[in-house]
C-alpha atoms as a PDB file:
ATOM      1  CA  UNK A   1       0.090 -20.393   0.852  1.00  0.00           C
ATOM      2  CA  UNK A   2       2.167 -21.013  -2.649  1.00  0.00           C
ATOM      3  CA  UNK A   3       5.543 -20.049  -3.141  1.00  0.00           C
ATOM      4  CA  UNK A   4       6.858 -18.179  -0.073  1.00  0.00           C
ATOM      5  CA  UNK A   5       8.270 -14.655  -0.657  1.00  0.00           C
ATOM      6  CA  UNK A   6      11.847 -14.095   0.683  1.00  0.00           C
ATOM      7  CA  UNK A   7      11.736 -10.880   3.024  1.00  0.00           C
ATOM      8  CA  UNK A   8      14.124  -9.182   0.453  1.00  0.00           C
ATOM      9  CA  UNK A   9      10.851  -9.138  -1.379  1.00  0.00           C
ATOM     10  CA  UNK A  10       9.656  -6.592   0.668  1.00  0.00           C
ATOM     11  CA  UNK A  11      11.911  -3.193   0.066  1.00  0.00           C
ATOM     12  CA  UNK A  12      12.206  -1.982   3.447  1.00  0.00           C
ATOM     13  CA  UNK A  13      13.335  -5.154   4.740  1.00  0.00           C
ATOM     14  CA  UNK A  14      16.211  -5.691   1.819  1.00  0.00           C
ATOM     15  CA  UNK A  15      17.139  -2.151   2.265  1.00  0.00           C
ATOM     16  CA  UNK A  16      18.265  -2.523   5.941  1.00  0.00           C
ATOM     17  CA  UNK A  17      21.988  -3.329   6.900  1.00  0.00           C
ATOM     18  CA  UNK A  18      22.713  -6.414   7.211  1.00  0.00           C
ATOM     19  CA  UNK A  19      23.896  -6.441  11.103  1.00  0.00           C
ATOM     20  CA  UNK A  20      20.050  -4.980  11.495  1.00  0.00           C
ATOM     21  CA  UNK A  21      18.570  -7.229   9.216  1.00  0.00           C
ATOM     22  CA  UNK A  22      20.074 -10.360  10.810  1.00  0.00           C
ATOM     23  CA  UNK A  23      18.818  -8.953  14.702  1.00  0.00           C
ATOM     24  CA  UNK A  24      15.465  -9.162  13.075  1.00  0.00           C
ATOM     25  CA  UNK A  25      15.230 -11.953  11.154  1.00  0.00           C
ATOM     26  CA  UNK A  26      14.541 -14.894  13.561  1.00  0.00           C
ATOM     27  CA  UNK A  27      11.458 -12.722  14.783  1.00  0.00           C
ATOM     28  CA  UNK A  28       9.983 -12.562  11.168  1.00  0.00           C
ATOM     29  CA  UNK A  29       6.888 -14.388  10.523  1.00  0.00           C
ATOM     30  CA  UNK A  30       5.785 -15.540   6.982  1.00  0.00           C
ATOM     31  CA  UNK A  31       1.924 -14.812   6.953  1.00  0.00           C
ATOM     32  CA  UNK A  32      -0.810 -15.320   4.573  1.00  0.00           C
ATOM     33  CA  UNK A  33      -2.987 -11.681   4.155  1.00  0.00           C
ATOM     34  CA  UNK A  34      -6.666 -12.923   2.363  1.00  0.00           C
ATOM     35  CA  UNK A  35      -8.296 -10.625   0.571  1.00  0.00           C
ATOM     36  CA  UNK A  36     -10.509  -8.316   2.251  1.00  0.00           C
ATOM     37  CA  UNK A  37      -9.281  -9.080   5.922  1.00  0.00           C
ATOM     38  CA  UNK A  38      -8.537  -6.751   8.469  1.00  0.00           C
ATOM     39  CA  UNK A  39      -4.973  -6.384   9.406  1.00  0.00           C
ATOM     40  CA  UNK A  40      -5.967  -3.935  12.361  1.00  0.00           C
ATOM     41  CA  UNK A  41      -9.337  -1.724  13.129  1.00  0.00           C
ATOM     42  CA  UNK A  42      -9.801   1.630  13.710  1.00  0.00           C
ATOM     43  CA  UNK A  43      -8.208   2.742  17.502  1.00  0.00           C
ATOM     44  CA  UNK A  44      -7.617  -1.121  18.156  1.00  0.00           C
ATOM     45  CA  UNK A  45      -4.036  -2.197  19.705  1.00  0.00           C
ATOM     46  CA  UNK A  46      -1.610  -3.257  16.991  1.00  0.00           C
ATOM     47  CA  UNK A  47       0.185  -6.210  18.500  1.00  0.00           C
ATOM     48  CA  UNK A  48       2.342  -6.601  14.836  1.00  0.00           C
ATOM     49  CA  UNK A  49       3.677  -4.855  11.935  1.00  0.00           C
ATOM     50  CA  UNK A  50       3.762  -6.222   8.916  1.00  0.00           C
ATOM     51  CA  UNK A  51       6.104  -5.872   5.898  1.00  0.00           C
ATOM     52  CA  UNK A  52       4.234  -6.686   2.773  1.00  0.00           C
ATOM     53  CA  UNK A  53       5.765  -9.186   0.121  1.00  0.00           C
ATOM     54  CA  UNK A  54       3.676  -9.492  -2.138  1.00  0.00           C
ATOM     55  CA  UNK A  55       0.104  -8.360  -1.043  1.00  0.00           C
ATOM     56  CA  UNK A  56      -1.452  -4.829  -0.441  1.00  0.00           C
ATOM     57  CA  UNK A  57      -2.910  -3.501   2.177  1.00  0.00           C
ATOM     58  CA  UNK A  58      -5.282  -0.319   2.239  1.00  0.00           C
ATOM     59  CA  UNK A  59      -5.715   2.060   4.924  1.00  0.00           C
ATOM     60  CA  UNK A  60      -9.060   3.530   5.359  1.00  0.00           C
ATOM     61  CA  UNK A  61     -10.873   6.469   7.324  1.00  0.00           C
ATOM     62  CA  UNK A  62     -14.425   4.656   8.253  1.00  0.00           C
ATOM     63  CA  UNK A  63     -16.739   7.640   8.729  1.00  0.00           C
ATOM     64  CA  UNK A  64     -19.515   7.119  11.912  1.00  0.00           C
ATOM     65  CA  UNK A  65     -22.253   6.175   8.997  1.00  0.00           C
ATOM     66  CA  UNK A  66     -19.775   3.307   7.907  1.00  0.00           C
ATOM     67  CA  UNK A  67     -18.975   4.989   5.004  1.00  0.00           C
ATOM     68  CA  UNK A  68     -15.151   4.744   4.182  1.00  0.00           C
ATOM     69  CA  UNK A  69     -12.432   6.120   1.831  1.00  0.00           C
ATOM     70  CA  UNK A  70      -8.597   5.147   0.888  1.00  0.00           C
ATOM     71  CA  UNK A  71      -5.805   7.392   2.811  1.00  0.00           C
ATOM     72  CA  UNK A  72      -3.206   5.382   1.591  1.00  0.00           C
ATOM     73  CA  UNK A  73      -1.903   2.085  -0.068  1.00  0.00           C
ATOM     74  CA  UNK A  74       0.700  -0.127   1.355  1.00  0.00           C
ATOM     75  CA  UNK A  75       2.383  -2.920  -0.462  1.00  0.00           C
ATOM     76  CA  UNK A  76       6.033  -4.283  -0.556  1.00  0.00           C
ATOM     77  CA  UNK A  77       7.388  -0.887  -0.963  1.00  0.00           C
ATOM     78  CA  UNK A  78       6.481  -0.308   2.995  1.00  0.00           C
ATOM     79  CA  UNK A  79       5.115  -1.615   6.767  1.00  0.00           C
ATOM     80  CA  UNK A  80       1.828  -1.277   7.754  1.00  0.00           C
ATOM     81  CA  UNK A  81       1.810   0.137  11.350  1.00  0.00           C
ATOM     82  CA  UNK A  82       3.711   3.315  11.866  1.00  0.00           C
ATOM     83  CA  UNK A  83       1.892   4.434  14.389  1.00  0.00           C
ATOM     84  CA  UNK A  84       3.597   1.908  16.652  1.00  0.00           C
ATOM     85  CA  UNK A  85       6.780   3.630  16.704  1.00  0.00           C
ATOM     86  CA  UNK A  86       5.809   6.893  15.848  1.00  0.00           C
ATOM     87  CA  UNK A  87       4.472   7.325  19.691  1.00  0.00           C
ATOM     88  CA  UNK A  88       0.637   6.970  19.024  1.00  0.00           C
ATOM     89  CA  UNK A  89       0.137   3.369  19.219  1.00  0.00           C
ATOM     90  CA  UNK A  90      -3.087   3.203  17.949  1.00  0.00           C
ATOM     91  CA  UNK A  91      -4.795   4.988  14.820  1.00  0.00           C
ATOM     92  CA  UNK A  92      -8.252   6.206  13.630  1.00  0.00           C
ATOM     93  CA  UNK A  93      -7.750   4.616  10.481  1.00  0.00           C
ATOM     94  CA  UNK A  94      -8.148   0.682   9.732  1.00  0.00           C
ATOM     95  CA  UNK A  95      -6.127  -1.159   7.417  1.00  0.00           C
ATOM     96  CA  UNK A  96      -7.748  -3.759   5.340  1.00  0.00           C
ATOM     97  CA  UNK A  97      -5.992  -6.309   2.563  1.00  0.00           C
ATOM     98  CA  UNK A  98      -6.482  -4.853  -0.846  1.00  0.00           C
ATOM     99  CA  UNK A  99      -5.184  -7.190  -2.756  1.00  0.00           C
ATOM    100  CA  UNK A 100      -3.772 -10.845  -1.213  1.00  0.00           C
ATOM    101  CA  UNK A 101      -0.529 -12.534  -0.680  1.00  0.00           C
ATOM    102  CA  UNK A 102       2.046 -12.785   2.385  1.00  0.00           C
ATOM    103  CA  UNK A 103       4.017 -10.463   4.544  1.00  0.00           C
ATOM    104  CA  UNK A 104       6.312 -10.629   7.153  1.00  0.00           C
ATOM    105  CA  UNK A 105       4.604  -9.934  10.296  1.00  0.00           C
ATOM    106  CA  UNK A 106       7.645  -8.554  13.450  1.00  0.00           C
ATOM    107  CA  UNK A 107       6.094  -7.991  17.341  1.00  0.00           C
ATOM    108  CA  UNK A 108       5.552  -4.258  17.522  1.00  0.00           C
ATOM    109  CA  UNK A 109       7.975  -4.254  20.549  1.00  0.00           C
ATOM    110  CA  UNK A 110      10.632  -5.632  18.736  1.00  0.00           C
ATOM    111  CA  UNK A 111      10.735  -2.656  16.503  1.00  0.00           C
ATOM    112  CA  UNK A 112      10.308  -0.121  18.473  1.00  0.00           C
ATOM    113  CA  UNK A 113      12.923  -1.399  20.607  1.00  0.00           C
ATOM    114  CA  UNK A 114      15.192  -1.194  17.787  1.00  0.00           C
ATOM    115  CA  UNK A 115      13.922   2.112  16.476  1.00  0.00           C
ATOM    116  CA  UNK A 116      14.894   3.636  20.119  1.00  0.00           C
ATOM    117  CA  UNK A 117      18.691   2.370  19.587  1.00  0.00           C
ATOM    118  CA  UNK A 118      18.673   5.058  16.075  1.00  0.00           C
ATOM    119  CA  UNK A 119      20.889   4.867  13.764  1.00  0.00           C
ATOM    120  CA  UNK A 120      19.898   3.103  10.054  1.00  0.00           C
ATOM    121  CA  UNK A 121      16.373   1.375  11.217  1.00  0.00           C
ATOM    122  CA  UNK A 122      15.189   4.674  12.406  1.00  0.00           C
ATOM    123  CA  UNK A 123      16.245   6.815   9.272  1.00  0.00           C
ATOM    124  CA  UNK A 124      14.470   4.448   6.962  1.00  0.00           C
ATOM    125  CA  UNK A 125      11.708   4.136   8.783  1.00  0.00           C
ATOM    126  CA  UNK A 126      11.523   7.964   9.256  1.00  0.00           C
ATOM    127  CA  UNK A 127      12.054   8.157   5.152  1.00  0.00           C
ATOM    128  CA  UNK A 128       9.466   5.708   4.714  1.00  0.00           C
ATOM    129  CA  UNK A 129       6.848   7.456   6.830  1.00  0.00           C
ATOM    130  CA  UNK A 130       7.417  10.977   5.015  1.00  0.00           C
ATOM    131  CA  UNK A 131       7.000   9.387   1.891  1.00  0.00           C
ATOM    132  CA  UNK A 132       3.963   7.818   3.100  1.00  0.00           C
ATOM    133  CA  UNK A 133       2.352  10.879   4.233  1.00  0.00           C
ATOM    134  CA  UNK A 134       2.951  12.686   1.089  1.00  0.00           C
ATOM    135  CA  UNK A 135       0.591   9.998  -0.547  1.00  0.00           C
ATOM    136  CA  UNK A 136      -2.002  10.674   2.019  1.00  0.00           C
ATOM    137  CA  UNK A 137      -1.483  14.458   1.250  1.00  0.00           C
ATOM    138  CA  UNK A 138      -1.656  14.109  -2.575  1.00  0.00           C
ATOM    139  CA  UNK A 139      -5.000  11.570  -2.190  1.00  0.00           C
ATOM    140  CA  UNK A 140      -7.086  13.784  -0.711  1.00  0.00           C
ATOM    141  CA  UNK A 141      -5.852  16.574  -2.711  1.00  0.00           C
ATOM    142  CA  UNK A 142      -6.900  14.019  -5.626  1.00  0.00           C
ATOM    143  CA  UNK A 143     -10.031  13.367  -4.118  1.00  0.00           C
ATOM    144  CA  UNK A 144     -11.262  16.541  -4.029  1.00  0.00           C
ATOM    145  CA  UNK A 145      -9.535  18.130  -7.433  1.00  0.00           C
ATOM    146  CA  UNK A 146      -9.780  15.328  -9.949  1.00  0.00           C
ATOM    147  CA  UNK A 147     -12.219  13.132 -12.003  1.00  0.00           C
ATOM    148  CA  UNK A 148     -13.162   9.559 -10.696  1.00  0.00           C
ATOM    149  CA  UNK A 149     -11.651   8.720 -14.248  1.00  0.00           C
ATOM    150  CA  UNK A 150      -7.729  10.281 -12.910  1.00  0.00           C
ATOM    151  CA  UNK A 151      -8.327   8.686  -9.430  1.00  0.00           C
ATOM    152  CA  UNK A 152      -8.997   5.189 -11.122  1.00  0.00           C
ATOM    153  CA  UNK A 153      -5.508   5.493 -13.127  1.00  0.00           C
ATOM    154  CA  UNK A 154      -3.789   6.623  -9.943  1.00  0.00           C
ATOM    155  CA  UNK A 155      -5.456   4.186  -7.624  1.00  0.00           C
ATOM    156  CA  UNK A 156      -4.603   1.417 -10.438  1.00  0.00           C
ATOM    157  CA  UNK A 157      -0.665   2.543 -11.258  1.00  0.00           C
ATOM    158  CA  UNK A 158       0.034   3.060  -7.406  1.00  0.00           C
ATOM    159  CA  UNK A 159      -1.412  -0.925  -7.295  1.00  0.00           C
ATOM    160  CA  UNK A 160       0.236  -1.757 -10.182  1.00  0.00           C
ATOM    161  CA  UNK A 161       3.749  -0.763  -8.806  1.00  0.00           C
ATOM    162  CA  UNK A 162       3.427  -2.778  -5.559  1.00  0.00           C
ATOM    163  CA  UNK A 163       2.663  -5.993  -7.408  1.00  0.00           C
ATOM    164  CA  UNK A 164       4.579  -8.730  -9.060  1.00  0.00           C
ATOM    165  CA  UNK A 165       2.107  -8.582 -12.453  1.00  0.00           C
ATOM    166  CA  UNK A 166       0.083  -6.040 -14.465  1.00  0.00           C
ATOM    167  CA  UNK A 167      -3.311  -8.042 -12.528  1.00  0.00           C
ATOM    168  CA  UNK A 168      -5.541  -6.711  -9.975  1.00  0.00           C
ATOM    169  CA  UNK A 169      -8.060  -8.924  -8.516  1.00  0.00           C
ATOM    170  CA  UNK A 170     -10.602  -6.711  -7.476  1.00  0.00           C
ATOM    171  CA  UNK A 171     -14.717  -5.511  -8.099  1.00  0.00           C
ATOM    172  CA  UNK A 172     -15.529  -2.442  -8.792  1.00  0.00           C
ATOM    173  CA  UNK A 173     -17.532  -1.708  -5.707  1.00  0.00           C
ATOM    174  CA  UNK A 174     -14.874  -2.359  -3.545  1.00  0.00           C
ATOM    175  CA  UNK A 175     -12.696   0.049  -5.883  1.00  0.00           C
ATOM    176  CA  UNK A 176     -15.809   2.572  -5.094  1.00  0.00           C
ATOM    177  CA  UNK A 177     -15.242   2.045  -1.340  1.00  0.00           C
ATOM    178  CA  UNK A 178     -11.982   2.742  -1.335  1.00  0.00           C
ATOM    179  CA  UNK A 179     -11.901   6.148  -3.496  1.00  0.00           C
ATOM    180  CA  UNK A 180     -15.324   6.805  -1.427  1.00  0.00           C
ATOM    181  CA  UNK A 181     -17.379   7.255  -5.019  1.00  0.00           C
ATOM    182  CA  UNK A 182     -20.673   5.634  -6.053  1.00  0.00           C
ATOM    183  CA  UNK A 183     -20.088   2.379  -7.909  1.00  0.00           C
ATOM    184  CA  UNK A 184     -21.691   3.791 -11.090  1.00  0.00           C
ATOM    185  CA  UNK A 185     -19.025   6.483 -11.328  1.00  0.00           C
ATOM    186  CA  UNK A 186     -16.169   3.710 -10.784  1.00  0.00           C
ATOM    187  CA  UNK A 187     -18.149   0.971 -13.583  1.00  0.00           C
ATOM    188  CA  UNK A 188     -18.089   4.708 -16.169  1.00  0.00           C
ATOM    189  CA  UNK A 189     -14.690   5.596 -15.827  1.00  0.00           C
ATOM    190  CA  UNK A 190     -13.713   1.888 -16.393  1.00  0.00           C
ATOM    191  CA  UNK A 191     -15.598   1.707 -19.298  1.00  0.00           C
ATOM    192  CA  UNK A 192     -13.866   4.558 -20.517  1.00  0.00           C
ATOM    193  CA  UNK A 193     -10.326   2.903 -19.995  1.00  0.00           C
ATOM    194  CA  UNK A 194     -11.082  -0.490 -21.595  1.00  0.00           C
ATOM    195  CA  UNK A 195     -12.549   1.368 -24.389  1.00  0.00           C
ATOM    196  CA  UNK A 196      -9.335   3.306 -25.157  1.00  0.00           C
ATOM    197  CA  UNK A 197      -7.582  -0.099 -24.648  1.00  0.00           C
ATOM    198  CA  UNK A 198      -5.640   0.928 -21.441  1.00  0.00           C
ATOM    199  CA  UNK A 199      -6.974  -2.104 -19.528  1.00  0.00           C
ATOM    200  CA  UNK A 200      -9.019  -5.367 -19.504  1.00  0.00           C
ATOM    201  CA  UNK A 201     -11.796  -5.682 -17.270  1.00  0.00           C
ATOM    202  CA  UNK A 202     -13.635  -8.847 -16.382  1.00  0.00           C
ATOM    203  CA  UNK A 203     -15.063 -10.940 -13.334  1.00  0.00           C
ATOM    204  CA  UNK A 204     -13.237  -8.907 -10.524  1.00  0.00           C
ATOM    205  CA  UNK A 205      -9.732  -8.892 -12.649  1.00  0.00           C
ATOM    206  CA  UNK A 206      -8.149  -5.770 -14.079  1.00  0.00           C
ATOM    207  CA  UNK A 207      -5.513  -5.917 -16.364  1.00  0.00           C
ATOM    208  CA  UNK A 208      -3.507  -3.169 -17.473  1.00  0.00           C
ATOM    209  CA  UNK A 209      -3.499  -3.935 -21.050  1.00  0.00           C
ATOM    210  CA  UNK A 210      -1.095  -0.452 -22.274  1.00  0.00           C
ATOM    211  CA  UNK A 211       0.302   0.978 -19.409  1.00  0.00           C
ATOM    212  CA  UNK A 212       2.665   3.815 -21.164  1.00  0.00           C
ATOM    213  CA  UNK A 213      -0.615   5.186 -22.304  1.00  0.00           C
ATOM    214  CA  UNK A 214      -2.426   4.719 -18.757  1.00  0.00           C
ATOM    215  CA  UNK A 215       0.220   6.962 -17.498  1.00  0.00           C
ATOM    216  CA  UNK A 216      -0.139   9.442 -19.900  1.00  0.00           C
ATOM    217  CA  UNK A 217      -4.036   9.700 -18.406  1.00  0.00           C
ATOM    218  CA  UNK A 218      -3.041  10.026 -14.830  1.00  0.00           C
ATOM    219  CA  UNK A 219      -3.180  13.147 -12.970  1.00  0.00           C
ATOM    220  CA  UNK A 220       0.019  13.941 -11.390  1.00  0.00           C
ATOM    221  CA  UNK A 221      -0.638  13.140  -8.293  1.00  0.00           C
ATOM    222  CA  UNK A 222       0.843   9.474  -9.381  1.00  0.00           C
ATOM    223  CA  UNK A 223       3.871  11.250 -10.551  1.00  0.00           C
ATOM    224  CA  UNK A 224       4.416  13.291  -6.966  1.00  0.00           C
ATOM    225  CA  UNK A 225       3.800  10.060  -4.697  1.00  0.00           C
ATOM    226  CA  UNK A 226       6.110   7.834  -6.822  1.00  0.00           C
ATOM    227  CA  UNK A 227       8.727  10.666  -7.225  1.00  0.00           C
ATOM    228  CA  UNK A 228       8.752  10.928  -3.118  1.00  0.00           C
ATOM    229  CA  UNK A 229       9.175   7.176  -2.865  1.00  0.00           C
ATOM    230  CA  UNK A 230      11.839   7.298  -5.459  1.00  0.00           C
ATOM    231  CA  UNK A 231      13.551  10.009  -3.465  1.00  0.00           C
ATOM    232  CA  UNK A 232      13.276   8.658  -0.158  1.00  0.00           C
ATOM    233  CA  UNK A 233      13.848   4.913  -0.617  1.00  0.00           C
ATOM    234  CA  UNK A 234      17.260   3.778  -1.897  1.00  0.00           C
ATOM    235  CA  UNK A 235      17.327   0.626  -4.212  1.00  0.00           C
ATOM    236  CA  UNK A 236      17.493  -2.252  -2.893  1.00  0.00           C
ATOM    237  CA  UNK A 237      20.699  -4.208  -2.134  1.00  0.00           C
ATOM    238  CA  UNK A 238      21.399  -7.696  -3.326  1.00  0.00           C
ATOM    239  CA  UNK A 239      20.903  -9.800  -0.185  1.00  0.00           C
END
């Protein structure tokens, strides 16, 4: 597994009091997340949540024809599984690791035990989960209004931020998958980028060579997510 991540790696988790935090912390599980594995499918019970460290996880609609796009990235900023203690339990979307490292995987009944008590737990979470859906919101607003060229920068910055270096292992037709675009239209708009210097691509690995000037290409749909987050998530305390 490497180096393990401390949970104060993972926002939500250093943002939480520490009389919470310490309730918690003997139920946290260090877990590996490999590339490409499912963390949960589509309507399927969600025994866990899991609090990225250093890994990101995508959440995907999966049409009936298997055809899929990206709703939504998740990385140490966040939990994947809301829907456990939002009432639903289960969720049409599936939520597959974008880009691997560890998390720290909690039984779902633990939380939502502690989410019924209120108080600090509950506001964050419920903080978390607006900003969340504002970046499904502003996606398929992006989806539908911008080039595949603006979606790439977004998809890439939003990656960027919820990783420990300026690398992003990952092909370009999985990138197609997950904006739900044909894999020539993702391998054109890359081209474009390395071109004008804003990134390196090779063998799966994207590097984001000048980002100042990759953020000056974005739509600004990366600038309303990352202002919500901002906005919504306090900075991290020292633990």
């Amino acid at each position: 597994m490497g180096v393990s991540a401390a949970p104060s790696s993972n926002k939500l988790l250093a943002t939480l009091p520490p009389a919470i935090y310490e309730r918690l912390k003997p139920n946290l599980k260090l877990v590996p997340l490999e590339l490409g594995a499912s963390v949960y499918e589509a309507g399927g019970k969600q025994p866990y949540v899991y609090f990225p460290a250093n890994a990101i996880v995508s959440l995907l609609y999966v049409m009936q024809d298997g055809a899929s796009a990206e709703i939504a990235v998740v990385g140490n900023e966040g939990l994947v599984g809301i829907s456990l203690f939002m009432g639903g339990e289960t969720t049409p979307s599936r939520a597959v690791v974008q880009s691997a490292g560890q998390a720290y995987r909690l039984r779902s009944k633990l939380l939502q035990q502690e989410f019924a008590i209120g108080g600090a737990l509950q506001h964050l979470l419920l903080r978390y989960t607006q900003a969340l859906i504002t970046q499904m919101a502003q996606t398929a607003v992006c989806n539908r209004h911008h080039s595949i060229e603006q979606q790439l920068c977004r998809w890439l910055l939003l990656s960027a931020d919820r990783l420990p270096t300026n690398e992003i292992n990952m092909t370009q037709e999985l990138i197609a998958n997950m904006l739900g675009v044909r894999r020539e239209g993702v391998t054109e708009a890359a081209g474009k980028l390395q071109n004008a210097g804003l990134i390196h691509y090779s063998r799966g690995r994207i590097t984001i060579m000048d980002r100042p000037k990759l953020e000056t290409y974005v739509c600004e749909c990366y600038t309303v997510v990352k202002k919500e987050f901002d906005r919504l998530l306090p900075d991290e305390p020292a633990r």
